[in-house]
PDB file of N, CA and C in Angstrom:
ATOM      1  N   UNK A   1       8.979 -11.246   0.471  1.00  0.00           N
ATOM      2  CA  UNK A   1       8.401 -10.511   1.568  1.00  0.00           C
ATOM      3  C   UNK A   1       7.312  -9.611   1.009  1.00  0.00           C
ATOM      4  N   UNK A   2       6.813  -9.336   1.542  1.00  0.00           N
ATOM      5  CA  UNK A   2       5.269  -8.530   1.169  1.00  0.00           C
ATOM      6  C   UNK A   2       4.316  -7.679   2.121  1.00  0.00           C
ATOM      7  N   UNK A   3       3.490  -6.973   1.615  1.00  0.00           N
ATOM      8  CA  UNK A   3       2.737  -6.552   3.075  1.00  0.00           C
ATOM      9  C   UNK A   3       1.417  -6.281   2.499  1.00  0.00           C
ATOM     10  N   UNK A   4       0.273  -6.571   3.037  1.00  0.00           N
ATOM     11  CA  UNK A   4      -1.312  -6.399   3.309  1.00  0.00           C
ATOM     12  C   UNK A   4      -1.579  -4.907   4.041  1.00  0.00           C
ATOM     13  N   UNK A   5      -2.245  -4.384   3.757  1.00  0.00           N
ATOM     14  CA  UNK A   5      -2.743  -3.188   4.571  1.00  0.00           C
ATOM     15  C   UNK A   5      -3.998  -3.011   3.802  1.00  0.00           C
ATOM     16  N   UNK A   6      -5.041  -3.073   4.643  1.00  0.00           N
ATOM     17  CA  UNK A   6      -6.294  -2.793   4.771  1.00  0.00           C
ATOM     18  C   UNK A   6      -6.724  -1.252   5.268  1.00  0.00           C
ATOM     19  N   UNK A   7      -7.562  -0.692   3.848  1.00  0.00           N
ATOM     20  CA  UNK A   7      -7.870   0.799   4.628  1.00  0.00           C
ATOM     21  C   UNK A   7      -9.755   1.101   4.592  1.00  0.00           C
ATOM     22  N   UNK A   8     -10.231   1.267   5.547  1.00  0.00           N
ATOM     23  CA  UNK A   8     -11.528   1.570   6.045  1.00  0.00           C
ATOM     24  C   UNK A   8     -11.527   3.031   5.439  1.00  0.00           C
ATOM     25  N   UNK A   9     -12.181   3.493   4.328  1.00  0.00           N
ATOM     26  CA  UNK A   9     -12.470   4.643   4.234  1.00  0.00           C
ATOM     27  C   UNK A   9     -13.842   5.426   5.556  1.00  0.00           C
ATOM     28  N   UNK A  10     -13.466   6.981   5.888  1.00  0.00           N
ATOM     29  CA  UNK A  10     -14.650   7.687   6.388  1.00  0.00           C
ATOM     30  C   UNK A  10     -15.490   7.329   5.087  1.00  0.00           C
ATOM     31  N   UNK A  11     -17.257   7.709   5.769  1.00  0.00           N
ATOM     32  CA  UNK A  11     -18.147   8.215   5.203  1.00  0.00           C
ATOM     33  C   UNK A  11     -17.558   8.859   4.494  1.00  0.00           C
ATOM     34  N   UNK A  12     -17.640   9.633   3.078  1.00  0.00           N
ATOM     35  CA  UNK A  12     -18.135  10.643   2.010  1.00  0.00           C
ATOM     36  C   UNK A  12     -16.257  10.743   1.534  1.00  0.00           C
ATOM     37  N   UNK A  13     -15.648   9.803   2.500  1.00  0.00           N
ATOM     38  CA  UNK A  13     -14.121  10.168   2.080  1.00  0.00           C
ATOM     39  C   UNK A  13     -13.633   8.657   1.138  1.00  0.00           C
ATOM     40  N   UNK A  14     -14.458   7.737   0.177  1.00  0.00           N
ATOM     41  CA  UNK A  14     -14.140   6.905  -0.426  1.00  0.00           C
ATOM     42  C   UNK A  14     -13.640   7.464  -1.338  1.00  0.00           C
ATOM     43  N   UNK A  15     -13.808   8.511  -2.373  1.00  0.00           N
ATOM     44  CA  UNK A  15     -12.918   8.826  -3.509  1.00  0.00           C
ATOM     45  C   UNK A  15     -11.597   9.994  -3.429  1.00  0.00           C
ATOM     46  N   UNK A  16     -11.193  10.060  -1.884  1.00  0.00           N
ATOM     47  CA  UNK A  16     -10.128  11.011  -1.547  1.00  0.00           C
ATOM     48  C   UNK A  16      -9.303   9.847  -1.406  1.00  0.00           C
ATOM     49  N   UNK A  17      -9.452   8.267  -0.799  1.00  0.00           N
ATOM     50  CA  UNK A  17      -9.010   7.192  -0.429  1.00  0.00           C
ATOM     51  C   UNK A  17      -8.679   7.462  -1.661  1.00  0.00           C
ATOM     52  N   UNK A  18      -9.263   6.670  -2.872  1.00  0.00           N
ATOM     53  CA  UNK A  18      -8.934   6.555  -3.868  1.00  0.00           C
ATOM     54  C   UNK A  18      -8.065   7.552  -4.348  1.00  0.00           C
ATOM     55  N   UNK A  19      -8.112   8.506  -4.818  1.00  0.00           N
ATOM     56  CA  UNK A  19      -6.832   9.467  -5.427  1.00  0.00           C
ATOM     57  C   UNK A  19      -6.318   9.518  -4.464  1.00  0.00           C
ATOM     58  N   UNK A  20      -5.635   9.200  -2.895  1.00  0.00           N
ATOM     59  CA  UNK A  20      -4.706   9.283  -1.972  1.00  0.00           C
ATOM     60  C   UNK A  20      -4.126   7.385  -2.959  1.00  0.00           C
ATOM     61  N   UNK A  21      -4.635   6.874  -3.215  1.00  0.00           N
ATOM     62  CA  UNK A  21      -4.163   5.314  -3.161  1.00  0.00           C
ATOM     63  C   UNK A  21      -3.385   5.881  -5.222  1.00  0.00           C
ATOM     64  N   UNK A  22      -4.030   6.493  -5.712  1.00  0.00           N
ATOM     65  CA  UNK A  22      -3.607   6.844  -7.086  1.00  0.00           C
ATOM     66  C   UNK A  22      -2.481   7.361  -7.214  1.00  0.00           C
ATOM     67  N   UNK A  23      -2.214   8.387  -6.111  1.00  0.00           N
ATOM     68  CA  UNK A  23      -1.027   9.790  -6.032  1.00  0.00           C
ATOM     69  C   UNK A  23      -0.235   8.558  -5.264  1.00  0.00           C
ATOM     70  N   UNK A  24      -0.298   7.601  -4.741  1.00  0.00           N
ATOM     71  CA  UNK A  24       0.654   7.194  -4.132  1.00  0.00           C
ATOM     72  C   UNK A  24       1.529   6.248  -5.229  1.00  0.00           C
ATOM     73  N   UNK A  25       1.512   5.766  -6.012  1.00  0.00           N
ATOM     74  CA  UNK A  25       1.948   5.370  -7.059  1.00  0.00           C
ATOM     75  C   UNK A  25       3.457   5.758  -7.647  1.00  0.00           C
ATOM     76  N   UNK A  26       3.567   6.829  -7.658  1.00  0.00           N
ATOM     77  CA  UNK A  26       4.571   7.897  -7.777  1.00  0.00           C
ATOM     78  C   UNK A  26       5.578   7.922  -6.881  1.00  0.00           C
ATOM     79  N   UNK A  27       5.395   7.964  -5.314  1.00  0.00           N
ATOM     80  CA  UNK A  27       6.291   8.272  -4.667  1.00  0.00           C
ATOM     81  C   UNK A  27       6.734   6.374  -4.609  1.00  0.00           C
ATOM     82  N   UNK A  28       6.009   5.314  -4.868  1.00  0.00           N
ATOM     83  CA  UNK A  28       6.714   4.189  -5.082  1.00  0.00           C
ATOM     84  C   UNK A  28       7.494   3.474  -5.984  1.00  0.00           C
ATOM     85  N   UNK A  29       7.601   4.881  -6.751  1.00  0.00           N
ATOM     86  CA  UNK A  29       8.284   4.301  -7.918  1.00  0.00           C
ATOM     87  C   UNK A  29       9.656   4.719  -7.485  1.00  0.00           C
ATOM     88  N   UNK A  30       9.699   5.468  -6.419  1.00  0.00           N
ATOM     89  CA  UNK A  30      11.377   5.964  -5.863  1.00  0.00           C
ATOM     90  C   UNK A  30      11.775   5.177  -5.530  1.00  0.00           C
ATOM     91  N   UNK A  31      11.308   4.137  -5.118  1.00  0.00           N
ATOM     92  CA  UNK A  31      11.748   3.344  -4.184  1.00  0.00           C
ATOM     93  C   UNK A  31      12.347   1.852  -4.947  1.00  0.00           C
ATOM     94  N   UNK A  32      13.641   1.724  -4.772  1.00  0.00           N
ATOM     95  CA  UNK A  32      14.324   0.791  -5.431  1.00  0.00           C
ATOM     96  C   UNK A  32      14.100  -0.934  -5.010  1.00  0.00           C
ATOM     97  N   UNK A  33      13.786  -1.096  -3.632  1.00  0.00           N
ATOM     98  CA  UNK A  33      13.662  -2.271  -2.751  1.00  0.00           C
ATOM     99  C   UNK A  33      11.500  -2.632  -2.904  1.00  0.00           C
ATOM    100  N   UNK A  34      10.959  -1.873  -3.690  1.00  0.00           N
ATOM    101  CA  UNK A  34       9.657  -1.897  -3.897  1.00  0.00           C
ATOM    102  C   UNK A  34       9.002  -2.579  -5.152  1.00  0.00           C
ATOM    103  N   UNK A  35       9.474  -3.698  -4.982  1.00  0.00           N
ATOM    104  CA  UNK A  35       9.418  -4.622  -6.282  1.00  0.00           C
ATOM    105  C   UNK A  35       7.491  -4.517  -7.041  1.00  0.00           C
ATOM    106  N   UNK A  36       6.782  -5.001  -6.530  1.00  0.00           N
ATOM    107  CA  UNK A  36       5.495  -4.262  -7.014  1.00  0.00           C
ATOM    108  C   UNK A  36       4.364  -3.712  -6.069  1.00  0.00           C
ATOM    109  N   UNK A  37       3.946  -3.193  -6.131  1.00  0.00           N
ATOM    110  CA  UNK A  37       2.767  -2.393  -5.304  1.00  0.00           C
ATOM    111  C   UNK A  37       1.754  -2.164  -6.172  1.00  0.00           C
ATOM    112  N   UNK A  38       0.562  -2.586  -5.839  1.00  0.00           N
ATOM    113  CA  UNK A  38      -0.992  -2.954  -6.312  1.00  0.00           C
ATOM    114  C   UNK A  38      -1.822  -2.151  -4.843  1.00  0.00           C
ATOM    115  N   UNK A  39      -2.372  -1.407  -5.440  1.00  0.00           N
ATOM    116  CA  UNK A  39      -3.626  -0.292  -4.853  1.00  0.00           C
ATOM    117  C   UNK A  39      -5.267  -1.386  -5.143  1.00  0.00           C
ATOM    118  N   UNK A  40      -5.859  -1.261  -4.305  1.00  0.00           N
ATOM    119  CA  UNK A  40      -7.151  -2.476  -4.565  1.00  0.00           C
ATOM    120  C   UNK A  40      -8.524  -1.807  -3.566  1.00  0.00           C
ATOM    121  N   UNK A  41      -9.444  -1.583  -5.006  1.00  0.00           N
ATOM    122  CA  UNK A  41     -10.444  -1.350  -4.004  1.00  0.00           C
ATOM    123  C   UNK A  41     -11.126  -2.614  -3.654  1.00  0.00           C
ATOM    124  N   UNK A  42     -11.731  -2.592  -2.853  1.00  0.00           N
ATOM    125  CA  UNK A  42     -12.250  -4.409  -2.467  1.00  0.00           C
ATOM    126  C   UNK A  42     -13.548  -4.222  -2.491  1.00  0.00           C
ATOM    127  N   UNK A  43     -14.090  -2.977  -1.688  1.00  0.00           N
ATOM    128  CA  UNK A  43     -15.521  -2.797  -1.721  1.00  0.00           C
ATOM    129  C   UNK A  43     -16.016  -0.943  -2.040  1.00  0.00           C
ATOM    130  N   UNK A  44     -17.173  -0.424  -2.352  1.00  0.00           N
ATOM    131  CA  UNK A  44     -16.870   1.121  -2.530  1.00  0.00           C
ATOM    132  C   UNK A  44     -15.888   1.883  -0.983  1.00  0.00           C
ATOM    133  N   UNK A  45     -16.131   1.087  -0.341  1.00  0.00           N
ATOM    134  CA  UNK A  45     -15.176   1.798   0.520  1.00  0.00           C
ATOM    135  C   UNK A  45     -14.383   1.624   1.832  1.00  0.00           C
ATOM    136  N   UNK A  46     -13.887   0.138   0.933  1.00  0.00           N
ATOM    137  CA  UNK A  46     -12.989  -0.798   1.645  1.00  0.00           C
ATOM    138  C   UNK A  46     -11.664  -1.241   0.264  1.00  0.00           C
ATOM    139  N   UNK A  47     -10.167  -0.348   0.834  1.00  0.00           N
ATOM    140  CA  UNK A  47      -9.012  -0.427  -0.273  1.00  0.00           C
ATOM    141  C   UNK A  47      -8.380  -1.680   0.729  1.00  0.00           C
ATOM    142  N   UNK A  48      -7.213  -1.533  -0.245  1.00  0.00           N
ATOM    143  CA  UNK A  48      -6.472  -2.807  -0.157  1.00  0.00           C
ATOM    144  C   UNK A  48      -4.978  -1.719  -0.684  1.00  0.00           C
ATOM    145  N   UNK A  49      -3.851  -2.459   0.321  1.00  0.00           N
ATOM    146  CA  UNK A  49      -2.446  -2.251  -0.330  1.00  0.00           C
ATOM    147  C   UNK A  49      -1.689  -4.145  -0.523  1.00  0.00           C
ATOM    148  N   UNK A  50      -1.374  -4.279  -1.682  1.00  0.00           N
ATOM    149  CA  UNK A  50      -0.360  -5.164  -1.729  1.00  0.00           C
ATOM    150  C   UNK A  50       1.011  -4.781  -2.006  1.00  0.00           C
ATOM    151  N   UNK A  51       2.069  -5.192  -1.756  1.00  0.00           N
ATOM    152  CA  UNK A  51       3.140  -4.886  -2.015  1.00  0.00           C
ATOM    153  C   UNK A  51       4.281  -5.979  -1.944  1.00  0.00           C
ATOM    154  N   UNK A  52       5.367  -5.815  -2.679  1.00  0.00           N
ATOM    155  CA  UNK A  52       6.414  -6.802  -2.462  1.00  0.00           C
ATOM    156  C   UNK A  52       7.916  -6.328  -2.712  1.00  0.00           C
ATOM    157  N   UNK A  53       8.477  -7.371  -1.761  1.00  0.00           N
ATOM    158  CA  UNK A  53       9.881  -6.701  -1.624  1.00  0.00           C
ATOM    159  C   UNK A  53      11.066  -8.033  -1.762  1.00  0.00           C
ATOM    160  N   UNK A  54      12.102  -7.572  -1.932  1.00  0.00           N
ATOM    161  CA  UNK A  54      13.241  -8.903  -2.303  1.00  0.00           C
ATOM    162  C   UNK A  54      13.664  -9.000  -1.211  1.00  0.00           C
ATOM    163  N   UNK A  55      13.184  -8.958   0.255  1.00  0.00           N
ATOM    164  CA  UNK A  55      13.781  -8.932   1.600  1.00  0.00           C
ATOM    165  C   UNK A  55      13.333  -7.822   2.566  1.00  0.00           C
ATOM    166  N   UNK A  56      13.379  -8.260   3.787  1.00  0.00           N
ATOM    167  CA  UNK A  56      13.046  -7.441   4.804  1.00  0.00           C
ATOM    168  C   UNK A  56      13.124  -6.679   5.310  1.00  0.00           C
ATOM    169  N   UNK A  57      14.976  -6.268   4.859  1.00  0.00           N
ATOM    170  CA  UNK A  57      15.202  -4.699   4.487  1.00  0.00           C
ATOM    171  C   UNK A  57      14.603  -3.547   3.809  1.00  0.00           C
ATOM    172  N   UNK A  58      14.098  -4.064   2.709  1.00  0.00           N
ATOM    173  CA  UNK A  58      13.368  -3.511   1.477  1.00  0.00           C
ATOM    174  C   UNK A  58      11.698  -3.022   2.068  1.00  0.00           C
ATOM    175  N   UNK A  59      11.567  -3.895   2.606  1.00  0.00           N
ATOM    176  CA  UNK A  59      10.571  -3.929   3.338  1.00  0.00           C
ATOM    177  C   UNK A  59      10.135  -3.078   4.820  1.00  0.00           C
ATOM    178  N   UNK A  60      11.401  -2.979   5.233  1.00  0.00           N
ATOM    179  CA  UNK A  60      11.393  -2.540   6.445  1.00  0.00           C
ATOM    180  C   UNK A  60      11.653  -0.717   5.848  1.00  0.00           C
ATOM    181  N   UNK A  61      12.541  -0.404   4.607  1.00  0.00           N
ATOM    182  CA  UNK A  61      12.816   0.944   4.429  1.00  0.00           C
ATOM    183  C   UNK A  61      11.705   1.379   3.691  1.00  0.00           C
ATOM    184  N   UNK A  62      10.314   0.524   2.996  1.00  0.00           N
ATOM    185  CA  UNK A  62       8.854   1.114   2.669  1.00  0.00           C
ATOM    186  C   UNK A  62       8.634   1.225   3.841  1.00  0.00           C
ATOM    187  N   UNK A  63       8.290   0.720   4.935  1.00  0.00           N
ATOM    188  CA  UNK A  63       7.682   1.325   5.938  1.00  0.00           C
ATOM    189  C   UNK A  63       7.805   2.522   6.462  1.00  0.00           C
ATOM    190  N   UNK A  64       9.297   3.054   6.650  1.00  0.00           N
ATOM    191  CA  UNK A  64      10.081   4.244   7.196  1.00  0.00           C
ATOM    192  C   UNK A  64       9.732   5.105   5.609  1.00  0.00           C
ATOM    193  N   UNK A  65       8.756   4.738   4.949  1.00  0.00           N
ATOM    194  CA  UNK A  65       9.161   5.706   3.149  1.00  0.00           C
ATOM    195  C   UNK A  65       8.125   6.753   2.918  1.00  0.00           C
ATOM    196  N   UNK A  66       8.004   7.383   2.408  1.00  0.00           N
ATOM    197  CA  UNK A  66       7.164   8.712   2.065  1.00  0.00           C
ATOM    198  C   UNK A  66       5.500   7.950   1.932  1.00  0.00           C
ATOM    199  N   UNK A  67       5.321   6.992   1.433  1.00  0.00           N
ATOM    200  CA  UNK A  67       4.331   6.370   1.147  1.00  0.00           C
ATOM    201  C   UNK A  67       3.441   6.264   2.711  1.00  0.00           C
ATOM    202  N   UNK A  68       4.550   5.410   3.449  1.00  0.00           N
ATOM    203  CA  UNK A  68       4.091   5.469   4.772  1.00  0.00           C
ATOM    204  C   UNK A  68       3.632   6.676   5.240  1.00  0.00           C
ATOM    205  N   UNK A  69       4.551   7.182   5.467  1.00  0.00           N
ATOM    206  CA  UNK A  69       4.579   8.643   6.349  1.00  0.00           C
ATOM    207  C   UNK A  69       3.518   9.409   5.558  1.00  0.00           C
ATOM    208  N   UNK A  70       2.756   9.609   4.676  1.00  0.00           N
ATOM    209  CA  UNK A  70       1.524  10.118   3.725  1.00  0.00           C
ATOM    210  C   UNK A  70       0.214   9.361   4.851  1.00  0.00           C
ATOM    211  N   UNK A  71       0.505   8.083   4.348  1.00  0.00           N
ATOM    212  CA  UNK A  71      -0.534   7.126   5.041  1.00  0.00           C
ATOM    213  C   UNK A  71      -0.899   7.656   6.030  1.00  0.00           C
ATOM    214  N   UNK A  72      -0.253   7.618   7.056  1.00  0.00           N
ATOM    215  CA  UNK A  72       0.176   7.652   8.543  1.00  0.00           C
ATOM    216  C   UNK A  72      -0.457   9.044   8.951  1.00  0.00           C
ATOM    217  N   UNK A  73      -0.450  10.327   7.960  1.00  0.00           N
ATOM    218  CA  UNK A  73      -0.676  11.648   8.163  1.00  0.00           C
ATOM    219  C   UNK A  73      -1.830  11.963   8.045  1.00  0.00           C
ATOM    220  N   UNK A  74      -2.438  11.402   6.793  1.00  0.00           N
ATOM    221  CA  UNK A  74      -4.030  11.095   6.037  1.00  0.00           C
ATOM    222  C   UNK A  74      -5.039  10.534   6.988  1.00  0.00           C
ATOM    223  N   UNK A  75      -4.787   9.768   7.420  1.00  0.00           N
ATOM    224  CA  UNK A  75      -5.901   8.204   8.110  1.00  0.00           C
ATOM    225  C   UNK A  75      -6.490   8.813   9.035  1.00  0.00           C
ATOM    226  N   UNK A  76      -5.969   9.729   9.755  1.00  0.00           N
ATOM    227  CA  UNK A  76      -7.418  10.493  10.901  1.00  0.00           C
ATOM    228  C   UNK A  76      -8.444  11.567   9.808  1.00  0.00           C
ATOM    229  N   UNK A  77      -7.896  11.848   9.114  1.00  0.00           N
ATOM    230  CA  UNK A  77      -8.789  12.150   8.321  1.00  0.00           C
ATOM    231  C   UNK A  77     -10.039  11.113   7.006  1.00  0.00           C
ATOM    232  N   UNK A  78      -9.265  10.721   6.591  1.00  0.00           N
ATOM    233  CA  UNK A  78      -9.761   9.873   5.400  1.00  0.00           C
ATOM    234  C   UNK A  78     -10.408   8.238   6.282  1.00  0.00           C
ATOM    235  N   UNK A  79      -9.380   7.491   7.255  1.00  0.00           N
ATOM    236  CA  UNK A  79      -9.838   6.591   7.617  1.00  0.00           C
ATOM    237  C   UNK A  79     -10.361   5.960   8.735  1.00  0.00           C
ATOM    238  N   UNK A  80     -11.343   5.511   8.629  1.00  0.00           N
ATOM    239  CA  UNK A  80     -12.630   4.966  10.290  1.00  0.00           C
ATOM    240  C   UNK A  80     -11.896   4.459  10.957  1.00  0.00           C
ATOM    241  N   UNK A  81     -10.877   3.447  10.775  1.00  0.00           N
ATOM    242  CA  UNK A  81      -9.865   3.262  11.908  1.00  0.00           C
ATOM    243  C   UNK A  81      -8.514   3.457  10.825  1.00  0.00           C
ATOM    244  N   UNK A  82      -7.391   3.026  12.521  1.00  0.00           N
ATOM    245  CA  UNK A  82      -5.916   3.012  11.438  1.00  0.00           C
ATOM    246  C   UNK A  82      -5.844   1.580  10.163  1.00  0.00           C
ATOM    247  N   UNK A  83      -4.919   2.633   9.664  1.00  0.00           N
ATOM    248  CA  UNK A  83      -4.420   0.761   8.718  1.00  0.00           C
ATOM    249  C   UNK A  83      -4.750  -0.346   9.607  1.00  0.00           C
ATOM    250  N   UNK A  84      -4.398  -1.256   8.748  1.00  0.00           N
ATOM    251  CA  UNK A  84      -4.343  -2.499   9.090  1.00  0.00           C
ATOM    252  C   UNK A  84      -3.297  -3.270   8.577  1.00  0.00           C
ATOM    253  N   UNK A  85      -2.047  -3.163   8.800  1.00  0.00           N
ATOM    254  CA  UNK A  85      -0.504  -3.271   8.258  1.00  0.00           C
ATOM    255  C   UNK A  85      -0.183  -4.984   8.678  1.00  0.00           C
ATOM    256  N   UNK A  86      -0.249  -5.864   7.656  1.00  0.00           N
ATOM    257  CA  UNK A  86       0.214  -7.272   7.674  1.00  0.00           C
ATOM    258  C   UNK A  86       1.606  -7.420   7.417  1.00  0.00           C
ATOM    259  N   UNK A  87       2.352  -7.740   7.645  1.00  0.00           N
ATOM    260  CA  UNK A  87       3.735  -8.332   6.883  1.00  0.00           C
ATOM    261  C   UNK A  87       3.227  -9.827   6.817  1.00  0.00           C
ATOM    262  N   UNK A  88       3.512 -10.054   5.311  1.00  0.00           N
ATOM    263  CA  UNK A  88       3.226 -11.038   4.666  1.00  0.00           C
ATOM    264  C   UNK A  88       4.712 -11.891   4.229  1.00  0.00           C
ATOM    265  N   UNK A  89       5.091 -13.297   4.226  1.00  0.00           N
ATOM    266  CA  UNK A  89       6.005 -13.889   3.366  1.00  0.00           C
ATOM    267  C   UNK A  89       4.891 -14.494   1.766  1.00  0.00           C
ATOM    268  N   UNK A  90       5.593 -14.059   0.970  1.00  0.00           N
ATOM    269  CA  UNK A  90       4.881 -14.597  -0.196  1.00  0.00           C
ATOM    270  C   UNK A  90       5.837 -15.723  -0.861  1.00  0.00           C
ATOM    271  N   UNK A  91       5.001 -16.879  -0.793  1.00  0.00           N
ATOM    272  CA  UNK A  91       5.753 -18.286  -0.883  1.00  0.00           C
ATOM    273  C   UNK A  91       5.734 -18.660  -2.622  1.00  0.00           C
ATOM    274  N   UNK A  92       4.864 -17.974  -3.437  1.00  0.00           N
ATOM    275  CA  UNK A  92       4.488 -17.823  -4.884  1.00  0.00           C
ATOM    276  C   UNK A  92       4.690 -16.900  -5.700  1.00  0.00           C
ATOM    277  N   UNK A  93       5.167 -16.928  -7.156  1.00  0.00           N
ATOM    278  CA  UNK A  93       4.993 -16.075  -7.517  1.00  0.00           C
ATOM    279  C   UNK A  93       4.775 -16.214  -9.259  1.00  0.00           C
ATOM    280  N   UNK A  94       3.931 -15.608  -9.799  1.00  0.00           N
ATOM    281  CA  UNK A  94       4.239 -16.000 -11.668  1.00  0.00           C
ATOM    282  C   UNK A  94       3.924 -14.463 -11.866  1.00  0.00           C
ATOM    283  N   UNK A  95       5.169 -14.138 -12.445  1.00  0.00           N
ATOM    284  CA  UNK A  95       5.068 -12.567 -13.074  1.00  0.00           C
ATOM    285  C   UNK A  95       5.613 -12.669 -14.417  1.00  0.00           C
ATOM    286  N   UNK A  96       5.113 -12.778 -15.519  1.00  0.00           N
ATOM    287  CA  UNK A  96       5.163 -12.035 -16.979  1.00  0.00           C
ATOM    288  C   UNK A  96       6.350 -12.090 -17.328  1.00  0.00           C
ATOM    289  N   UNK A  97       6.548 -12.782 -18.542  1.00  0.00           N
ATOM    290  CA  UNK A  97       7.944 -13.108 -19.031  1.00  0.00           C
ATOM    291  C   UNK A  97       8.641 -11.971 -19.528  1.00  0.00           C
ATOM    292  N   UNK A  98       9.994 -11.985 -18.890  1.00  0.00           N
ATOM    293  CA  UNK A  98      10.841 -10.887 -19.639  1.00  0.00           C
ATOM    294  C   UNK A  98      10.658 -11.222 -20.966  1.00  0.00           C
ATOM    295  N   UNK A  99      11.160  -9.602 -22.018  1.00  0.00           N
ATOM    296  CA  UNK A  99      10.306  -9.468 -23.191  1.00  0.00           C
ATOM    297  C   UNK A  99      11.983  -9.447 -23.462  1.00  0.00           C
TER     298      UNK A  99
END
Protein backbone atom coordinates (compact mmCIF):
# COMPACT_ATOMS: atom_id res chain seq x y z
CA UNK A 1 0.00 0.00 0.00
CA UNK A 2 1.36 3.42 -0.61
CA UNK A 3 0.35 6.97 -1.12
CA UNK A 4 1.23 9.93 -3.76
CA UNK A 5 0.62 13.41 -2.55
CA UNK A 6 1.42 16.18 -4.67
CA UNK A 7 2.23 19.68 -3.09
CA UNK A 8 1.90 23.08 -5.18
CA UNK A 9 4.11 25.38 -3.33
CA UNK A 10 2.84 29.49 -2.86
CA UNK A 11 4.96 31.97 -4.66
CA UNK A 12 8.19 32.84 -2.46
CA UNK A 13 7.01 29.76 -0.12
CA UNK A 14 9.20 26.95 -2.17
CA UNK A 15 11.96 26.66 0.47
CA UNK A 16 9.48 26.70 3.67
CA UNK A 17 7.84 23.60 1.48
CA UNK A 18 11.08 22.28 1.53
CA UNK A 19 12.21 22.43 5.28
CA UNK A 20 8.31 21.67 6.10
CA UNK A 21 9.03 18.31 3.74
CA UNK A 22 12.76 18.01 5.76
CA UNK A 23 11.26 18.49 9.49
CA UNK A 24 8.80 16.03 8.47
CA UNK A 25 11.13 13.18 8.41
CA UNK A 26 11.29 12.91 12.10
CA UNK A 27 7.87 12.74 13.11
CA UNK A 28 7.87 9.56 10.48
CA UNK A 29 10.18 7.87 12.00
CA UNK A 30 7.49 7.36 15.01
CA UNK A 31 5.59 5.73 13.12
CA UNK A 32 5.92 1.91 13.16
CA UNK A 33 3.31 0.93 10.12
CA UNK A 34 5.51 3.67 7.86
CA UNK A 35 7.68 1.40 6.03
CA UNK A 36 9.46 4.18 3.76
CA UNK A 37 8.68 7.75 3.06
CA UNK A 38 10.62 9.72 0.26
CA UNK A 39 10.12 13.71 0.24
CA UNK A 40 10.64 14.72 -3.76
CA UNK A 41 11.06 17.90 -5.22
CA UNK A 42 9.86 17.44 -8.87
CA UNK A 43 10.13 20.98 -9.99
CA UNK A 44 11.55 24.38 -7.93
CA UNK A 45 8.21 24.41 -6.72
CA UNK A 46 6.36 21.41 -7.29
CA UNK A 47 7.16 18.45 -4.09
CA UNK A 48 6.20 15.10 -4.14
CA UNK A 49 5.32 12.66 -1.01
CA UNK A 50 5.90 8.89 -1.54
CA UNK A 51 5.25 6.59 1.05
CA UNK A 52 4.66 2.92 1.91
CA UNK A 53 2.93 0.80 4.20
CA UNK A 54 2.53 -3.19 4.94
CA UNK A 55 -1.37 -2.63 4.76
CA UNK A 56 -4.14 -0.33 4.92
CA UNK A 57 -4.23 -0.03 8.41
CA UNK A 58 -0.76 1.32 8.45
CA UNK A 59 -1.82 3.41 6.02
CA UNK A 60 -4.93 4.55 7.16
CA UNK A 61 -3.13 5.45 10.93
CA UNK A 62 -0.37 7.87 8.63
CA UNK A 63 -3.18 9.62 7.55
CA UNK A 64 -4.83 10.26 11.12
CA UNK A 65 -0.59 10.91 12.12
CA UNK A 66 1.20 14.07 13.11
CA UNK A 67 2.68 14.21 9.63
CA UNK A 68 -0.80 14.64 8.32
CA UNK A 69 -2.23 16.85 10.75
CA UNK A 70 1.22 19.33 10.13
CA UNK A 71 0.30 19.03 6.39
CA UNK A 72 -3.22 19.75 6.77
CA UNK A 73 -2.34 22.96 9.17
CA UNK A 74 0.56 24.39 6.80
CA UNK A 75 -1.13 24.21 3.16
CA UNK A 76 -3.24 27.50 3.43
CA UNK A 77 -0.28 28.95 4.06
CA UNK A 78 2.63 27.36 2.15
CA UNK A 79 0.29 25.72 -0.60
CA UNK A 80 -1.64 27.19 -4.02
CA UNK A 81 -4.06 24.51 -3.62
CA UNK A 82 -4.68 21.50 -1.09
CA UNK A 83 -2.63 18.27 -1.36
CA UNK A 84 -3.24 16.09 -3.73
CA UNK A 85 -3.52 12.71 -1.60
CA UNK A 86 -3.44 9.34 -3.96
CA UNK A 87 -3.70 6.00 -2.26
CA UNK A 88 -1.62 3.97 -4.28
CA UNK A 89 -1.32 -0.21 -4.31
CA UNK A 90 2.36 -0.78 -5.10
CA UNK A 91 2.52 -4.06 -7.11
CA UNK A 92 6.74 -3.85 -7.09
CA UNK A 93 9.25 -3.64 -5.12
CA UNK A 94 13.45 -4.08 -5.01
CA UNK A 95 14.82 -2.66 -1.76
CA UNK A 96 18.58 -3.31 -0.78
CA UNK A 97 19.73 -6.46 0.58
CA UNK A 98 19.69 -7.09 4.22
CA UNK A 99 23.34 -6.62 5.38
Amino acid sequence: MGLWVVLNAKAGKEEAVAKFLLGGRALVGNEPATNTWYAIRLTPSRFAIFDTFPDDAGREAHLSGKVAAALMASAPDLLQTPPSIEKIDVLAVKLPAAK
